[in-house]
PDB file of N, CA and C in Angstrom:
ATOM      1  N   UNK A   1      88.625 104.447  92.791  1.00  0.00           N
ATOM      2  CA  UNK A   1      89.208 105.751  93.044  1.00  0.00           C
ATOM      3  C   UNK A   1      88.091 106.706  93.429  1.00  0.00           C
ATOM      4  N   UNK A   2      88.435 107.338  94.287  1.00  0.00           N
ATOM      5  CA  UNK A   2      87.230 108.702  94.944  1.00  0.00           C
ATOM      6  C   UNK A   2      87.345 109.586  93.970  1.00  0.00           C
ATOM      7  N   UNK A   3      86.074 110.136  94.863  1.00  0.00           N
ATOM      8  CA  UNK A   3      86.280 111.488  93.528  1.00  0.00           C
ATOM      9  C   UNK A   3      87.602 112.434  93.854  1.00  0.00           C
ATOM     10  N   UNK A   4      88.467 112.953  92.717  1.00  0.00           N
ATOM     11  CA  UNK A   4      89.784 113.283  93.060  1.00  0.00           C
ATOM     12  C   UNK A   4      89.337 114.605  93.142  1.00  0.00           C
ATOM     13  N   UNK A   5      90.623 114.964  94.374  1.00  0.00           N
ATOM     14  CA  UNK A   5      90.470 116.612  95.190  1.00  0.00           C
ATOM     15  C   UNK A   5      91.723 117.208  94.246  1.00  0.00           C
ATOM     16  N   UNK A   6      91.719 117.942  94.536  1.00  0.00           N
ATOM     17  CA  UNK A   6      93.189 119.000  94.287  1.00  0.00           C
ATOM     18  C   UNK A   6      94.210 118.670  94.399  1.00  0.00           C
ATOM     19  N   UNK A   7      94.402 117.854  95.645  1.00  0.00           N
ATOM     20  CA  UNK A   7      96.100 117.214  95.957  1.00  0.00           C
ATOM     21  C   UNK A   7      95.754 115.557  95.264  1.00  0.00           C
ATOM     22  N   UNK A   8      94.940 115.084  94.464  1.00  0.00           N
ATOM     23  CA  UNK A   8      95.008 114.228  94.149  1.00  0.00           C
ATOM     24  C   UNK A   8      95.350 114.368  92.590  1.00  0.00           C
ATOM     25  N   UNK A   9      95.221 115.390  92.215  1.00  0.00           N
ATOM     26  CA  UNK A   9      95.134 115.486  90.885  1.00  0.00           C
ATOM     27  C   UNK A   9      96.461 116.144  90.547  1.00  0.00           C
ATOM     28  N   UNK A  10      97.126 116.840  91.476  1.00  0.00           N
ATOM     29  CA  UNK A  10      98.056 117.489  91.210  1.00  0.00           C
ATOM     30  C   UNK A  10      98.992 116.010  91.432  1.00  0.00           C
ATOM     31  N   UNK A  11      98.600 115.571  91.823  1.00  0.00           N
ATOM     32  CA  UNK A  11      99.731 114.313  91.683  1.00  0.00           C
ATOM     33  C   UNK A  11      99.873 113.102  90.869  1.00  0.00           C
ATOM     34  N   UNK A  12      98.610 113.388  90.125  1.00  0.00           N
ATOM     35  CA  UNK A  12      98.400 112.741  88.793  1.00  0.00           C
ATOM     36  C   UNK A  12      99.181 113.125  87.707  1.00  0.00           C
ATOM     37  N   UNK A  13      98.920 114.595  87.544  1.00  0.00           N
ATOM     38  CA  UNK A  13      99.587 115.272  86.656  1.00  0.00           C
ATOM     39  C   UNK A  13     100.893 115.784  87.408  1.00  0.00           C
ATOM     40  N   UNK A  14     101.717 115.483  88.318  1.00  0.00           N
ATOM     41  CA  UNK A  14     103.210 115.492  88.302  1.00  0.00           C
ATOM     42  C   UNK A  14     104.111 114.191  88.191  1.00  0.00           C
ATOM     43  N   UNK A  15     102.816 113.232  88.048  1.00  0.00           N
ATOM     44  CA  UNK A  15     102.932 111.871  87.304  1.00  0.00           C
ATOM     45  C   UNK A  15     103.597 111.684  85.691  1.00  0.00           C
ATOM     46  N   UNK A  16     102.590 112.378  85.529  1.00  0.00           N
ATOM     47  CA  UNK A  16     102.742 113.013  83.939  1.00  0.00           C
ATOM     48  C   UNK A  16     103.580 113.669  83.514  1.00  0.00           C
ATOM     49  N   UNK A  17     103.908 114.849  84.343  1.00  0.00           N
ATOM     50  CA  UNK A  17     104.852 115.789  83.844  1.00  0.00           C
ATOM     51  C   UNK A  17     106.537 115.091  83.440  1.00  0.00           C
ATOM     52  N   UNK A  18     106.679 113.851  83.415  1.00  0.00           N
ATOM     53  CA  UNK A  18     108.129 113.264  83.329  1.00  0.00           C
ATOM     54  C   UNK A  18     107.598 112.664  81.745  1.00  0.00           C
ATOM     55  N   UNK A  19     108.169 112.952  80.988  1.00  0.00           N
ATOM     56  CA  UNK A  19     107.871 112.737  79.233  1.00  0.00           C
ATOM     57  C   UNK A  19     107.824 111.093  79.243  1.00  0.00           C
ATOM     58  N   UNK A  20     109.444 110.260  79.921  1.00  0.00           N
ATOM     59  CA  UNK A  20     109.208 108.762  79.966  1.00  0.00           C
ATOM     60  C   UNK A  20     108.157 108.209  80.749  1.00  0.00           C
ATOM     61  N   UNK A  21     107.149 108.653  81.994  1.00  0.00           N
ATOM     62  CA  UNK A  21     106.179 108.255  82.661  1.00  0.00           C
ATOM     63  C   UNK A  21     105.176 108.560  81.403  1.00  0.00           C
ATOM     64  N   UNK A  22     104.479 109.668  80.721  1.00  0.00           N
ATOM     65  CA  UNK A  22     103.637 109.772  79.848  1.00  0.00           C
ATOM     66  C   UNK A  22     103.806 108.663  78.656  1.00  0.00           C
ATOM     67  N   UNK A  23     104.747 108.484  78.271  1.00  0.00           N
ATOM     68  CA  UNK A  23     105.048 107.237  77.265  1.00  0.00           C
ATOM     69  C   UNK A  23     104.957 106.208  77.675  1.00  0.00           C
ATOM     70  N   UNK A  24     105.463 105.872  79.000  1.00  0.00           N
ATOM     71  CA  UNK A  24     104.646 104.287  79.528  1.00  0.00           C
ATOM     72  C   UNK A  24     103.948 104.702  79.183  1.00  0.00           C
ATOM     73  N   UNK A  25     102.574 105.030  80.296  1.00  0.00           N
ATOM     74  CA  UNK A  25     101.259 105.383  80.387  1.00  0.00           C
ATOM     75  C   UNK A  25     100.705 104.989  79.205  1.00  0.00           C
ATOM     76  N   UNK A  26     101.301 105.547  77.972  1.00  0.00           N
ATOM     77  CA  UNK A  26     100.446 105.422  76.713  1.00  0.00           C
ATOM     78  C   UNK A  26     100.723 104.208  76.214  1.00  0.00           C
ATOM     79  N   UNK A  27     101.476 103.687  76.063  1.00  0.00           N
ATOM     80  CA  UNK A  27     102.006 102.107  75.642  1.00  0.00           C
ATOM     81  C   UNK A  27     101.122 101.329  76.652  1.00  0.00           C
ATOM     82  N   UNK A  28     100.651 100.946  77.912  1.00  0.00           N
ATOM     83  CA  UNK A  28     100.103 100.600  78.368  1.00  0.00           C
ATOM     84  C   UNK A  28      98.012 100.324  77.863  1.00  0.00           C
ATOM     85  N   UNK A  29      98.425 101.934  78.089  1.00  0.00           N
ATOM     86  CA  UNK A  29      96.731 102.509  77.388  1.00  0.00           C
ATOM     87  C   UNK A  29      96.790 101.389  76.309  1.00  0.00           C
ATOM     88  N   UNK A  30      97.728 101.352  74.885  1.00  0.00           N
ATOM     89  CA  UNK A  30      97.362 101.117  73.778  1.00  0.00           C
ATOM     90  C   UNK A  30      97.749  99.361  73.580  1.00  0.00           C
ATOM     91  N   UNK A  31      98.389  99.013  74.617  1.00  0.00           N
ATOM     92  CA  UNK A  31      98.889  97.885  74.226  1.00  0.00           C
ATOM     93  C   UNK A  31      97.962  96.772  75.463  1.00  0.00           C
ATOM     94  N   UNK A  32      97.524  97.583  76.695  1.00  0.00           N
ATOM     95  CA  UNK A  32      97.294  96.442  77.644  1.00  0.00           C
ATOM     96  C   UNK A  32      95.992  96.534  77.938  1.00  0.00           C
ATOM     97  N   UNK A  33      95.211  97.677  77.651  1.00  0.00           N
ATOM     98  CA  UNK A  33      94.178  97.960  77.737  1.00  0.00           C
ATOM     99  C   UNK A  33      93.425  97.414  79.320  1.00  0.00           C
ATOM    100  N   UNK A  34      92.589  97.390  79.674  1.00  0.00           N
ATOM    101  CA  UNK A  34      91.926  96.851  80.831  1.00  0.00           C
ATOM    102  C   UNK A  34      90.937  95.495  81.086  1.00  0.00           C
ATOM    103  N   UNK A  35      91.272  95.221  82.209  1.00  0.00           N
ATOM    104  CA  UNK A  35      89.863  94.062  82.380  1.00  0.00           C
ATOM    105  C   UNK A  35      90.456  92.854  82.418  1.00  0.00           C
ATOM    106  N   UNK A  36      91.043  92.687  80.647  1.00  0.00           N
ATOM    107  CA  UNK A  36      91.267  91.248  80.284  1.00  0.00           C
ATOM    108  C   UNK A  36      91.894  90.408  81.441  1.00  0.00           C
ATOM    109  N   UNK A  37      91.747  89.014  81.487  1.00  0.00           N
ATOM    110  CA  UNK A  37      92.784  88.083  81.964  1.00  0.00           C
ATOM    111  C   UNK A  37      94.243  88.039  81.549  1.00  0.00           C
ATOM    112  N   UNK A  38      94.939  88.383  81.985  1.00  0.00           N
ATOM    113  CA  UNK A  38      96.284  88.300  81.985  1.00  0.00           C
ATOM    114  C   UNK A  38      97.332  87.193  81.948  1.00  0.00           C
ATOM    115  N   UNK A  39      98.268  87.036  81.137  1.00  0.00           N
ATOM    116  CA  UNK A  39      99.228  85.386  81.282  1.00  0.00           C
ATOM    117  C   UNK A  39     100.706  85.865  80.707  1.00  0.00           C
ATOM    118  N   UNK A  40     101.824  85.306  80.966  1.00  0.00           N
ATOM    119  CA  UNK A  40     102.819  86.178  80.459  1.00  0.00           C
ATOM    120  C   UNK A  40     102.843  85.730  78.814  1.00  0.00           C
ATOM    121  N   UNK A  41     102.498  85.517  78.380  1.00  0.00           N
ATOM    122  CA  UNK A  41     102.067  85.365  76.920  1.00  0.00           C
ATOM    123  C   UNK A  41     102.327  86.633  76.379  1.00  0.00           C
ATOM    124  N   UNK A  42     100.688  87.456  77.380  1.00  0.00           N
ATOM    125  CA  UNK A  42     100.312  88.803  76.543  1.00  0.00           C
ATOM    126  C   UNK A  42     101.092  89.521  76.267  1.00  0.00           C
ATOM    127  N   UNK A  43     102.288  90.003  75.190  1.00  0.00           N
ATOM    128  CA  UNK A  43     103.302  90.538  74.682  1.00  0.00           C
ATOM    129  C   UNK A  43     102.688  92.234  74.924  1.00  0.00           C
ATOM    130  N   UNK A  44     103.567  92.921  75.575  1.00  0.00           N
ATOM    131  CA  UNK A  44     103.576  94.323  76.132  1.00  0.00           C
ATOM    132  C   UNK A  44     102.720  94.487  77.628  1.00  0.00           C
ATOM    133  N   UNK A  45     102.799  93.487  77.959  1.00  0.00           N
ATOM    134  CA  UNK A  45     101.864  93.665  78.871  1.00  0.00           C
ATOM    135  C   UNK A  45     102.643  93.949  80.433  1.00  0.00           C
ATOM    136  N   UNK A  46     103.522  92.522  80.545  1.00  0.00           N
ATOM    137  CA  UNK A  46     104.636  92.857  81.741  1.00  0.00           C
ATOM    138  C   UNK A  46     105.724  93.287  81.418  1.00  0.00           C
ATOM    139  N   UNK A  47     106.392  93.524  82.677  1.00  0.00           N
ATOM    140  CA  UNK A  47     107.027  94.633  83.523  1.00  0.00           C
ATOM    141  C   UNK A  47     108.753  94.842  81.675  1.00  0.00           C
ATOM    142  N   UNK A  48     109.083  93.772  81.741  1.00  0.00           N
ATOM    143  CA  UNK A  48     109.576  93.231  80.911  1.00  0.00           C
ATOM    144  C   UNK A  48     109.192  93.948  79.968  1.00  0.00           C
ATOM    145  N   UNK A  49     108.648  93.192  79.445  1.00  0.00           N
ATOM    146  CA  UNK A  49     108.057  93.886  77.987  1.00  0.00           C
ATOM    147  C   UNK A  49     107.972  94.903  77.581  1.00  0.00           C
ATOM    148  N   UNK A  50     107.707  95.776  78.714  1.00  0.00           N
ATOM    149  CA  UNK A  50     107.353  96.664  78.888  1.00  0.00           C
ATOM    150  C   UNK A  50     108.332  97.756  78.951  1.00  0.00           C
ATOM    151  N   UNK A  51     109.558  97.423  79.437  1.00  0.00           N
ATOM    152  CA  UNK A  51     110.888  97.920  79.452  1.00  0.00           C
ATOM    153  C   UNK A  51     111.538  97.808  78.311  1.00  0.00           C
ATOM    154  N   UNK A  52     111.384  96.369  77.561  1.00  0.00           N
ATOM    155  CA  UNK A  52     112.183  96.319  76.273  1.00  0.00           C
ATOM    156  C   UNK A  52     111.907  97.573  74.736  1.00  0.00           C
ATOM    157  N   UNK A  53     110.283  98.104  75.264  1.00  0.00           N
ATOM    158  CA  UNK A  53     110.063  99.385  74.242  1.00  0.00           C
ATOM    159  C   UNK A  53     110.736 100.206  74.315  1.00  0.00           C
ATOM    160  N   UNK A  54     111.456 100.710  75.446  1.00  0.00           N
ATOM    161  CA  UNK A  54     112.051 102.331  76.196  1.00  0.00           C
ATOM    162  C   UNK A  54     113.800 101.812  76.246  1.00  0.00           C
ATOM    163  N   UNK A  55     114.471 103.033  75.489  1.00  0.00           N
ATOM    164  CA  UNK A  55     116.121 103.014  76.085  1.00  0.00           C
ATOM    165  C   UNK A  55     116.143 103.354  77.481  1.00  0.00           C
ATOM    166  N   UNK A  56     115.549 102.385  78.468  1.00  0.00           N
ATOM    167  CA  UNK A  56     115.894 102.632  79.969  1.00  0.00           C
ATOM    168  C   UNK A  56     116.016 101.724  80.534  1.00  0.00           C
ATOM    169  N   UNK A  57     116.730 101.620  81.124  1.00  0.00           N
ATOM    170  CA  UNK A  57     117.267 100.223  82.490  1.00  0.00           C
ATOM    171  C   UNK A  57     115.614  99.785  83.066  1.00  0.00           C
ATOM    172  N   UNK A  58     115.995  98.296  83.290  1.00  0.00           N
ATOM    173  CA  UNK A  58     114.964  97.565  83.747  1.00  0.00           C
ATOM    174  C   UNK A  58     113.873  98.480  84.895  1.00  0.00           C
ATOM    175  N   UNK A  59     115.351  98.716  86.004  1.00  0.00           N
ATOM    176  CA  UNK A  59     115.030  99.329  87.337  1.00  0.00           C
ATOM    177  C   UNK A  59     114.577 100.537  87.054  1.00  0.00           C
ATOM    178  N   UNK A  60     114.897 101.594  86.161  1.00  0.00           N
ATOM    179  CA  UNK A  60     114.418 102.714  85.744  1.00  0.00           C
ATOM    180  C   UNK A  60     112.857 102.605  85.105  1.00  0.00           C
ATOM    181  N   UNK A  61     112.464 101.844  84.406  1.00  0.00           N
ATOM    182  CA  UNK A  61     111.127 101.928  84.455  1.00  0.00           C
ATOM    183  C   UNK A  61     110.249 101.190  85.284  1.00  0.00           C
ATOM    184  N   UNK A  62     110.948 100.426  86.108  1.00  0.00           N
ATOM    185  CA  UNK A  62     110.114  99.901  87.395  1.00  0.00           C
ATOM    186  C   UNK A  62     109.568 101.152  88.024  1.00  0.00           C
ATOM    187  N   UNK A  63     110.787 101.846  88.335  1.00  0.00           N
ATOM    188  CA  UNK A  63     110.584 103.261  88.734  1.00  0.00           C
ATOM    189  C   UNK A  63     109.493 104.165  88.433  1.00  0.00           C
ATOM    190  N   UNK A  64     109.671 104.283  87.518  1.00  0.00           N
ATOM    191  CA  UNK A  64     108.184 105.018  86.362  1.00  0.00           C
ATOM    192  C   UNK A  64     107.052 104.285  87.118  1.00  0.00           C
ATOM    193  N   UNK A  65     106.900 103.060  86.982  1.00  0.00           N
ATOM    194  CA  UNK A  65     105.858 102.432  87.161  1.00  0.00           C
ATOM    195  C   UNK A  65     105.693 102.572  88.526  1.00  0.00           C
ATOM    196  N   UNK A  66     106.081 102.594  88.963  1.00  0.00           N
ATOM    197  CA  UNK A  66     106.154 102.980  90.576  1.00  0.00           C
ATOM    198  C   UNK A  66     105.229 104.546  91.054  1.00  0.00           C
ATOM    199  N   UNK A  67     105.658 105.264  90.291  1.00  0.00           N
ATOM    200  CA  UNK A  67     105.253 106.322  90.338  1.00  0.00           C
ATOM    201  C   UNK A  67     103.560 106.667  89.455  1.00  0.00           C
ATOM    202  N   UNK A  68     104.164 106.178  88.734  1.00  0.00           N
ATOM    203  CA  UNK A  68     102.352 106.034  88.261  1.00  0.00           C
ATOM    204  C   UNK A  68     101.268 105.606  88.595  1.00  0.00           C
ATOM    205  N   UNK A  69     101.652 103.928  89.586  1.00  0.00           N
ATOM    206  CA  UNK A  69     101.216 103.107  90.443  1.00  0.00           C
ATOM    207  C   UNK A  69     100.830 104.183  91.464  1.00  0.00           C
ATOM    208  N   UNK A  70     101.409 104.684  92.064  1.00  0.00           N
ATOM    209  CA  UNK A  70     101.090 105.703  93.126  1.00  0.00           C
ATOM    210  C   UNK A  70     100.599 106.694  92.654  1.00  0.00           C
ATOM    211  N   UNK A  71     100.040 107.629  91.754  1.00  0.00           N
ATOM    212  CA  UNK A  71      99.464 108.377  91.259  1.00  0.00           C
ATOM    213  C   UNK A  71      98.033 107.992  91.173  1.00  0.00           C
ATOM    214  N   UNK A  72      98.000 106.066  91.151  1.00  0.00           N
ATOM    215  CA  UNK A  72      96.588 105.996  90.534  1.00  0.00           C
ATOM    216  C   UNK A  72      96.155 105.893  88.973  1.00  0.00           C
ATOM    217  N   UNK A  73      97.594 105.826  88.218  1.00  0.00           N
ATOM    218  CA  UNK A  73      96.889 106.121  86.951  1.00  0.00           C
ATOM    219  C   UNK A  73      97.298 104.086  86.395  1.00  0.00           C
ATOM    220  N   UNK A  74      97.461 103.371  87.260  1.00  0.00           N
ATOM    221  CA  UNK A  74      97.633 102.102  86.547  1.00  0.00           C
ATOM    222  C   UNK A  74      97.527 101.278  87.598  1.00  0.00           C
ATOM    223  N   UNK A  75      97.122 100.096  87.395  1.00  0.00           N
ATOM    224  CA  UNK A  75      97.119  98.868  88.645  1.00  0.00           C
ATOM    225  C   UNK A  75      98.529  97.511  88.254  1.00  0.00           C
ATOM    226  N   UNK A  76      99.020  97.428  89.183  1.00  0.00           N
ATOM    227  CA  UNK A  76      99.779  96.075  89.086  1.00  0.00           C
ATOM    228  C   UNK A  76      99.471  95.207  89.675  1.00  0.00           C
ATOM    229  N   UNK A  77      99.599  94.031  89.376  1.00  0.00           N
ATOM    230  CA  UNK A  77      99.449  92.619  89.964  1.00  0.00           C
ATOM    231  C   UNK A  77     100.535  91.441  89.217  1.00  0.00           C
ATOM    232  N   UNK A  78     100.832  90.939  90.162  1.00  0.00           N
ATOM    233  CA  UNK A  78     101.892  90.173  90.261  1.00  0.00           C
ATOM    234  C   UNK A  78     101.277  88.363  90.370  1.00  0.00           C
ATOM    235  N   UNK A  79     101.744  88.230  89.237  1.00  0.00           N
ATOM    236  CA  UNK A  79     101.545  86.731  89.122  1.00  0.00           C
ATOM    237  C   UNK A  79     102.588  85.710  89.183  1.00  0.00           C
ATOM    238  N   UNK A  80     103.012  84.723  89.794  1.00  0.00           N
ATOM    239  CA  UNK A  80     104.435  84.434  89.900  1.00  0.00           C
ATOM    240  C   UNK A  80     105.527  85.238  89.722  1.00  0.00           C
ATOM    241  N   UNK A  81     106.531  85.208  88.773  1.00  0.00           N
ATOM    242  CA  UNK A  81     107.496  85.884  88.956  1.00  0.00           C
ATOM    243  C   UNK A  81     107.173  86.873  87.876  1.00  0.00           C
ATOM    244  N   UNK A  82     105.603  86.823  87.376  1.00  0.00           N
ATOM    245  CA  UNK A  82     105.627  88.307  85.981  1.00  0.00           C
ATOM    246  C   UNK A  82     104.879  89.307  87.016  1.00  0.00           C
ATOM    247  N   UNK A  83     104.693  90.402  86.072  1.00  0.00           N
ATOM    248  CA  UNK A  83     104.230  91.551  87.229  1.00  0.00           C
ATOM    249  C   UNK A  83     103.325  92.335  85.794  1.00  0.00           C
ATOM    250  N   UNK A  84     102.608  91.958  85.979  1.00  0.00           N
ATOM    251  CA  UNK A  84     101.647  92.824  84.776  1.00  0.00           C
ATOM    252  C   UNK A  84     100.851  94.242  85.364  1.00  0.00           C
ATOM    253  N   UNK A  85     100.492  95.084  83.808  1.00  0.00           N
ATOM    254  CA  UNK A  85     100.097  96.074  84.295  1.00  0.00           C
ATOM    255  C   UNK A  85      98.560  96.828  83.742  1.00  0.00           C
ATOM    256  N   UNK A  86      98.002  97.445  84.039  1.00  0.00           N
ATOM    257  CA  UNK A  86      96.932  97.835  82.974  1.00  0.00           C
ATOM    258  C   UNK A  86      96.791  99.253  83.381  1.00  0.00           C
ATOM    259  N   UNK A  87      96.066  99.586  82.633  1.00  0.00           N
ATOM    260  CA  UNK A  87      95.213 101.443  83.121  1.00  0.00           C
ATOM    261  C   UNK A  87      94.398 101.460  83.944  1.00  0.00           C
ATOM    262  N   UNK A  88      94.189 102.278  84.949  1.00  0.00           N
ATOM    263  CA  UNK A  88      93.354 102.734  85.688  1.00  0.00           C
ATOM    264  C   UNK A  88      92.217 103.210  85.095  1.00  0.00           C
ATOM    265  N   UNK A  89      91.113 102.542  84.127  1.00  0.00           N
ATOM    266  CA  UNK A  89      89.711 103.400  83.643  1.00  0.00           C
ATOM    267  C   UNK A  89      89.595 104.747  84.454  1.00  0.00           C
ATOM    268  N   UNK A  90      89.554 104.215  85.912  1.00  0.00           N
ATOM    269  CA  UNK A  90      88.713 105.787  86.713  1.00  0.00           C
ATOM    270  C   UNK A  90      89.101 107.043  86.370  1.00  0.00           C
ATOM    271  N   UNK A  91      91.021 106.282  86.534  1.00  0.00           N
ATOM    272  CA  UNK A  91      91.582 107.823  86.779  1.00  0.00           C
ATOM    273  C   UNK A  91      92.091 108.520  85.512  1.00  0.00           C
ATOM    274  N   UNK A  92      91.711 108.190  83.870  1.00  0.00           N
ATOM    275  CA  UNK A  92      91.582 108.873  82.939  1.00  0.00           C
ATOM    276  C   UNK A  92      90.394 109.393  83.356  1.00  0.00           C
ATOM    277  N   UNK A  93      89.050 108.715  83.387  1.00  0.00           N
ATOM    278  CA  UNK A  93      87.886 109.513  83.574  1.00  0.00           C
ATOM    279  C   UNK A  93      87.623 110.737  84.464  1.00  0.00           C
ATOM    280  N   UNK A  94      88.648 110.971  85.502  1.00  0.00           N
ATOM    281  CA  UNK A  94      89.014 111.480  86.498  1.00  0.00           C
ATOM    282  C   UNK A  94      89.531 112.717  85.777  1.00  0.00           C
ATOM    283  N   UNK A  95      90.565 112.407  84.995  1.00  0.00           N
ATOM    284  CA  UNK A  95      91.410 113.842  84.092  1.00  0.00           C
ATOM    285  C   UNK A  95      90.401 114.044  83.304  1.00  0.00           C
ATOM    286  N   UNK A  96      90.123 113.322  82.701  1.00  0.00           N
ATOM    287  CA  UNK A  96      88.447 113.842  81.203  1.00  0.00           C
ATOM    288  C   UNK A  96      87.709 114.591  81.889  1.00  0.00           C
ATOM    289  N   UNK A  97      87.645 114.742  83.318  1.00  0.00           N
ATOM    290  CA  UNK A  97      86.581 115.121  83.676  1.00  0.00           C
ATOM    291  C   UNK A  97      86.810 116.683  84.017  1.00  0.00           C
ATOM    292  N   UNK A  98      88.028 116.871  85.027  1.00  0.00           N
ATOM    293  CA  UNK A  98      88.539 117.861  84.995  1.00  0.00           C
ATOM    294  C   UNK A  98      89.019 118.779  83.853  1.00  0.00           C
ATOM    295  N   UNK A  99      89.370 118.249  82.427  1.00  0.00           N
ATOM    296  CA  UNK A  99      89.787 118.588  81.466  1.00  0.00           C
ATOM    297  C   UNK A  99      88.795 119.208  80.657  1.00  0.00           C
ATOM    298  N   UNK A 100      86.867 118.983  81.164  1.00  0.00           N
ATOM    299  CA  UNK A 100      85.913 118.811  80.385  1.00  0.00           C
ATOM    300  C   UNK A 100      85.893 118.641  79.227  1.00  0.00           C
ATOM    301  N   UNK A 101      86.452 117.003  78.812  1.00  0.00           N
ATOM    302  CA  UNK A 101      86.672 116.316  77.818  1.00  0.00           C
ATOM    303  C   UNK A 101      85.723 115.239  77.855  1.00  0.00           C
ATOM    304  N   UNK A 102      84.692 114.714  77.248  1.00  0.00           N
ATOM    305  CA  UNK A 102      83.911 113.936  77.277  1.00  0.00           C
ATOM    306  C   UNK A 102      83.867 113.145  75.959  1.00  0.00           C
TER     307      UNK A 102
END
């Protein structure tokens, strides 16, 4: 991720501004963390799993994820038919930074 401008950030945080996108986000943060190797094993990790935490339709938090995906604040990758997800390191460091939160 570049260094984020104004219209990048404002679209981070209108990412955010939807209460069920901030609650992924954080279930992700706390459950999928980054880096690791991935297998559908890892419980909270895909798309699935990931839906079964939230009272929302499958397609409804695809949605979310969709939008967050495009914000930058998470990466997906798709492994056969699972679709796993993790955090974007940069683009917290990105808000910490703007936030001057260190």
């Amino acid at each position: 991720m570049k260094t984020p401008g104004a219209e990048d950030l404002a679209g981070v945080f209108k990412a955010l501004s939807d209460p069920n996108r901030l609650a992924i986000l954080q279930l992700i943060r706390e459950h999928c963390g980054t880096g690791r190797r991935l297998s559908p094993e890892d419980e909270g990790r895909n798309v699935s799993a990931i839906a079964k935490e939230f009272d929302l339709s499958l397609s409804t938090v695809s949605h979310h994820l969709k939008e967050l995906k495009h914000a930058g604040l998470i990466r997906c990758v798709k492994r056969g038919q699972w679709v796993f997800c993790s955090v974007n390191e940069k683009a917290l460091e990105a808000i910490r930074t703007f936030a001057g939160v260190r």
